[in-house]
Protein backbone atom coordinates (compact mmCIF):
# COMPACT_ATOMS: atom_id res chain seq x y z
CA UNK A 1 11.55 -14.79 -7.63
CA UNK A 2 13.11 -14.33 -11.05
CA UNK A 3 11.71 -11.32 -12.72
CA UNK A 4 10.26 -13.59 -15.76
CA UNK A 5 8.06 -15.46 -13.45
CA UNK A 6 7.61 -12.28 -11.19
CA UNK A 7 6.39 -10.47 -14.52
CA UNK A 8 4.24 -13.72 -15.76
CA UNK A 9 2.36 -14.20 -12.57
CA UNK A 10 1.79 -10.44 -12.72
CA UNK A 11 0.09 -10.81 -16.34
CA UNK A 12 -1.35 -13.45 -15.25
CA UNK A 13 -3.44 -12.15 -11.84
CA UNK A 14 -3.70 -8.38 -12.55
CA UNK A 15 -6.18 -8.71 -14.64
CA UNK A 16 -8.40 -10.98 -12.10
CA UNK A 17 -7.29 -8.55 -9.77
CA UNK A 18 -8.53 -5.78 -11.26
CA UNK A 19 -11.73 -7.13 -12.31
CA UNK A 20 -12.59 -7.45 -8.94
CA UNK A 21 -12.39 -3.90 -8.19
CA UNK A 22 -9.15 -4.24 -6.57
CA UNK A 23 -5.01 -2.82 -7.44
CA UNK A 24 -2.53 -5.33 -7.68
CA UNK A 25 -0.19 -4.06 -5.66
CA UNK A 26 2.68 -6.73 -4.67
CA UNK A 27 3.46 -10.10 -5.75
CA UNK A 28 6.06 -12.21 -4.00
CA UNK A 29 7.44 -15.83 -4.01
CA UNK A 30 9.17 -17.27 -0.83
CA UNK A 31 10.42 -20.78 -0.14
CA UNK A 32 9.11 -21.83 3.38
CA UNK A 33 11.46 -24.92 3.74
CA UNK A 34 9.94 -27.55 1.10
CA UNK A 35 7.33 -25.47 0.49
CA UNK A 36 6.37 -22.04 -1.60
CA UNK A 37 4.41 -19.41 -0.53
CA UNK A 38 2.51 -17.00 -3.35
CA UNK A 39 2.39 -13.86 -1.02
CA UNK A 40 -0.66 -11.35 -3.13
CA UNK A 41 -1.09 -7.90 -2.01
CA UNK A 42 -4.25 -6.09 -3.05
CA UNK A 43 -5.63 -2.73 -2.20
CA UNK A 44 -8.25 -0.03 -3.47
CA UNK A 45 -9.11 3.77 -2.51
CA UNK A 46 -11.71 2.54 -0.23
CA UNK A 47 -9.30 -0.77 0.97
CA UNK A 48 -10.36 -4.42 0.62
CA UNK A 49 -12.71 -6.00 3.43
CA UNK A 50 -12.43 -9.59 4.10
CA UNK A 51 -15.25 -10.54 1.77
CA UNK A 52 -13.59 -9.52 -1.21
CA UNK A 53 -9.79 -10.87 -0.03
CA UNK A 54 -12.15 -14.29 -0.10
CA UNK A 55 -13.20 -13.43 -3.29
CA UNK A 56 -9.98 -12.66 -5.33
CA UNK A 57 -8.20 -15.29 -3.42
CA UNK A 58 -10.49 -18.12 -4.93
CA UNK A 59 -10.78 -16.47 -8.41
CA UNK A 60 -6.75 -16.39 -8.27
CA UNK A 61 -6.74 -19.82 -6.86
CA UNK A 62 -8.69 -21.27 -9.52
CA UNK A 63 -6.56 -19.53 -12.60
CA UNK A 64 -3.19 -20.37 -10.49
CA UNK A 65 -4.73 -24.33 -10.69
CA UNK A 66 -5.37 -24.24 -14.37
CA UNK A 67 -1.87 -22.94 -15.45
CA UNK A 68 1.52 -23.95 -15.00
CA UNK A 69 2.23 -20.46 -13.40
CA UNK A 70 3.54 -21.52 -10.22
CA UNK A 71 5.56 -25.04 -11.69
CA UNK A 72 5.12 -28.01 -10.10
CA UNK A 73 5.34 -28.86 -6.36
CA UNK A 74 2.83 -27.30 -3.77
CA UNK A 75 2.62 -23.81 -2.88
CA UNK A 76 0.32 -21.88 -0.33
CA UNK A 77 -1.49 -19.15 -1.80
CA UNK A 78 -1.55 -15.90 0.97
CA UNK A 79 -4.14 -12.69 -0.40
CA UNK A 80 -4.09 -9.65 1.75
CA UNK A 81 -3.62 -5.74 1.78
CA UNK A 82 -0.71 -3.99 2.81
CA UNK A 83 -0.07 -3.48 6.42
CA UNK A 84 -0.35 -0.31 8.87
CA UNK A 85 2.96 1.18 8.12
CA UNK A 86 3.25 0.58 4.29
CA UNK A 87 5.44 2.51 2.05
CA UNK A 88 3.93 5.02 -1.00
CA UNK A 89 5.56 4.45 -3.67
CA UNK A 90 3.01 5.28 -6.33
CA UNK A 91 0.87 8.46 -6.60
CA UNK A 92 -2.64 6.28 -5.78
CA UNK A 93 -0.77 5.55 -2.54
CA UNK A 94 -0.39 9.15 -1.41
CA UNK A 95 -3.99 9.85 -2.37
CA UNK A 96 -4.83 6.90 -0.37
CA UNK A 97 -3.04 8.44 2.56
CA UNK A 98 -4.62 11.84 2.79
CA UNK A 99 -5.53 12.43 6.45
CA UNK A 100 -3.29 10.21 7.43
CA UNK A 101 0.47 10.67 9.10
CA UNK A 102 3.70 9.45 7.34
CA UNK A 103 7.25 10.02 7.51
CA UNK A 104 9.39 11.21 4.63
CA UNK A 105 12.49 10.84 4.09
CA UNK A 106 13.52 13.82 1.80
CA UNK A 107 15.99 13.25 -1.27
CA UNK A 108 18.14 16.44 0.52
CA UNK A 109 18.83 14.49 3.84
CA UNK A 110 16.73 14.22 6.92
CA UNK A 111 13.40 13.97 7.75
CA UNK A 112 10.04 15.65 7.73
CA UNK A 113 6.55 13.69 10.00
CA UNK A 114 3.49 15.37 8.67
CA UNK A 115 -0.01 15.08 7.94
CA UNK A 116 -0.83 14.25 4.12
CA UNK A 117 -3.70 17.18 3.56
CA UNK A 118 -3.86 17.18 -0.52
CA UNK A 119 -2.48 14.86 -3.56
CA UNK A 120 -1.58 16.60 -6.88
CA UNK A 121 0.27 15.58 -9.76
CA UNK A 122 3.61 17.33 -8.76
CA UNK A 123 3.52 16.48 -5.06
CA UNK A 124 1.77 16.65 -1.63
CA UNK A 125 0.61 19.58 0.76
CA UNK A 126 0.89 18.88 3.84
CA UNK A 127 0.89 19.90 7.69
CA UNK A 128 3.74 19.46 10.52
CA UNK A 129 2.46 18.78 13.54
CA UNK A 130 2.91 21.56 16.04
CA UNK A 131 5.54 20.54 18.78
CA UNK A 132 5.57 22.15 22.57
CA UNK A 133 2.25 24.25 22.04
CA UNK A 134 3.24 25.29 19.04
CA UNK A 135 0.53 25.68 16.00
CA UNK A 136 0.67 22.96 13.12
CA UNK A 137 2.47 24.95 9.60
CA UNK A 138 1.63 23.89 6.04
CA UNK A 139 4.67 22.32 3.85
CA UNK A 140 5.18 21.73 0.16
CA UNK A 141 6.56 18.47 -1.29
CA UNK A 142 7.61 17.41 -4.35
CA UNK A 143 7.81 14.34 -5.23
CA UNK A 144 11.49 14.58 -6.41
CA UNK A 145 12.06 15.78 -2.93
CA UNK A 146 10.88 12.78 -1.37
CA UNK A 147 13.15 9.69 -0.96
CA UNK A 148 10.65 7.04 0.54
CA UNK A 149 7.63 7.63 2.57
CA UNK A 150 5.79 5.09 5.01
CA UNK A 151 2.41 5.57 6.81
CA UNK A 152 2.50 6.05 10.54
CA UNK A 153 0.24 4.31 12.70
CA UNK A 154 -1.48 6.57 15.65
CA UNK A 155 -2.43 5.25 18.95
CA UNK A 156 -3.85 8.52 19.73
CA UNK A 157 -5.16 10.68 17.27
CA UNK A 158 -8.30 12.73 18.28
CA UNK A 159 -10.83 12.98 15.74
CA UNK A 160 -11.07 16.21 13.71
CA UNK A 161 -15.15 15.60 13.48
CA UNK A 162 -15.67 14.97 16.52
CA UNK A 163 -14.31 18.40 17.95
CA UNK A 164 -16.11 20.16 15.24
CA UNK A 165 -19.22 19.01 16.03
CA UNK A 166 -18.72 19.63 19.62
């Protein structure tokens, strides 16, 4: 997608977007053989449930219809929110991920796993996982120190309020 039309569409829907509660987050055009596919990425602090996915994607459906947006020829129109593993790459995307695991991959070299505890302007605190008994320790990050970052899914993850309350 050429950045003109990746920067009009993004005029175009943010708005709707947004006046549905929601972040535009991604907007991408792929060529599925004949056809086009509109691929819309939307997300909020609280996430989107499928109600309002049905929502935006008809309000977007209706604007994409009454423009010239998308040019001629057909096109399939795909709404969702970003998957398990998805990258941060703005600061509402670490907040978002508080409590949750990611990898880092540190400007410096190498790698750091850990637990997103707290979101500031300058960076994240966070905890490493303890390894072989050993207890969990608190780490500083910068956001210059971090390269790219992507959530982690966990399989099994006991829950924190669970053992408290027991």
């Amino acid at each position: 997608m050429s950045t003109t039309q990746s920067e009009r569409l993004r005029g175009l829907l943010e708005p709707l977007v947004t006046s549905q509660g929601l972040d535009l987050e991604e907007i991408e055009v792929d060529s599925v053989g004949r056809k086009r596919v509109l691929r819309v990425v939307v997300d909020s602090d609280t996430g989107a449930d499928l109600d309002q996915i049905a929502d935006v994607s008809r309000v977007l459906s209706a604007k994409l219809d009454e423009t010239d947006a998308m040019g001629e020829g057909e096109y399939t129109l795909e709404v969702g929110t970003p998957g398990a593993e998805r990258p941060l790459t703005e600061h509402r995307h670490y907040v978002r991920a508080t409590e949750r695991l990611v990898k880092f991959q540190l400007t410096e070299g190498g790698e750091l796993v850990a637990r997103i505890l707290k979101v500031d302007d300058e960076g994240v605190d966070t905890e490493v996982p303890g390894v072989k008994g050993r207890k969990a320790t608190a780490r500083r990050l910068a956001f210059d120190d971090i390269a790219r970052a992507r959530v982690q899914v966990e399989f099994s993850r006991k829950d924190n309020k669970k053992e408290e309350e027991a």
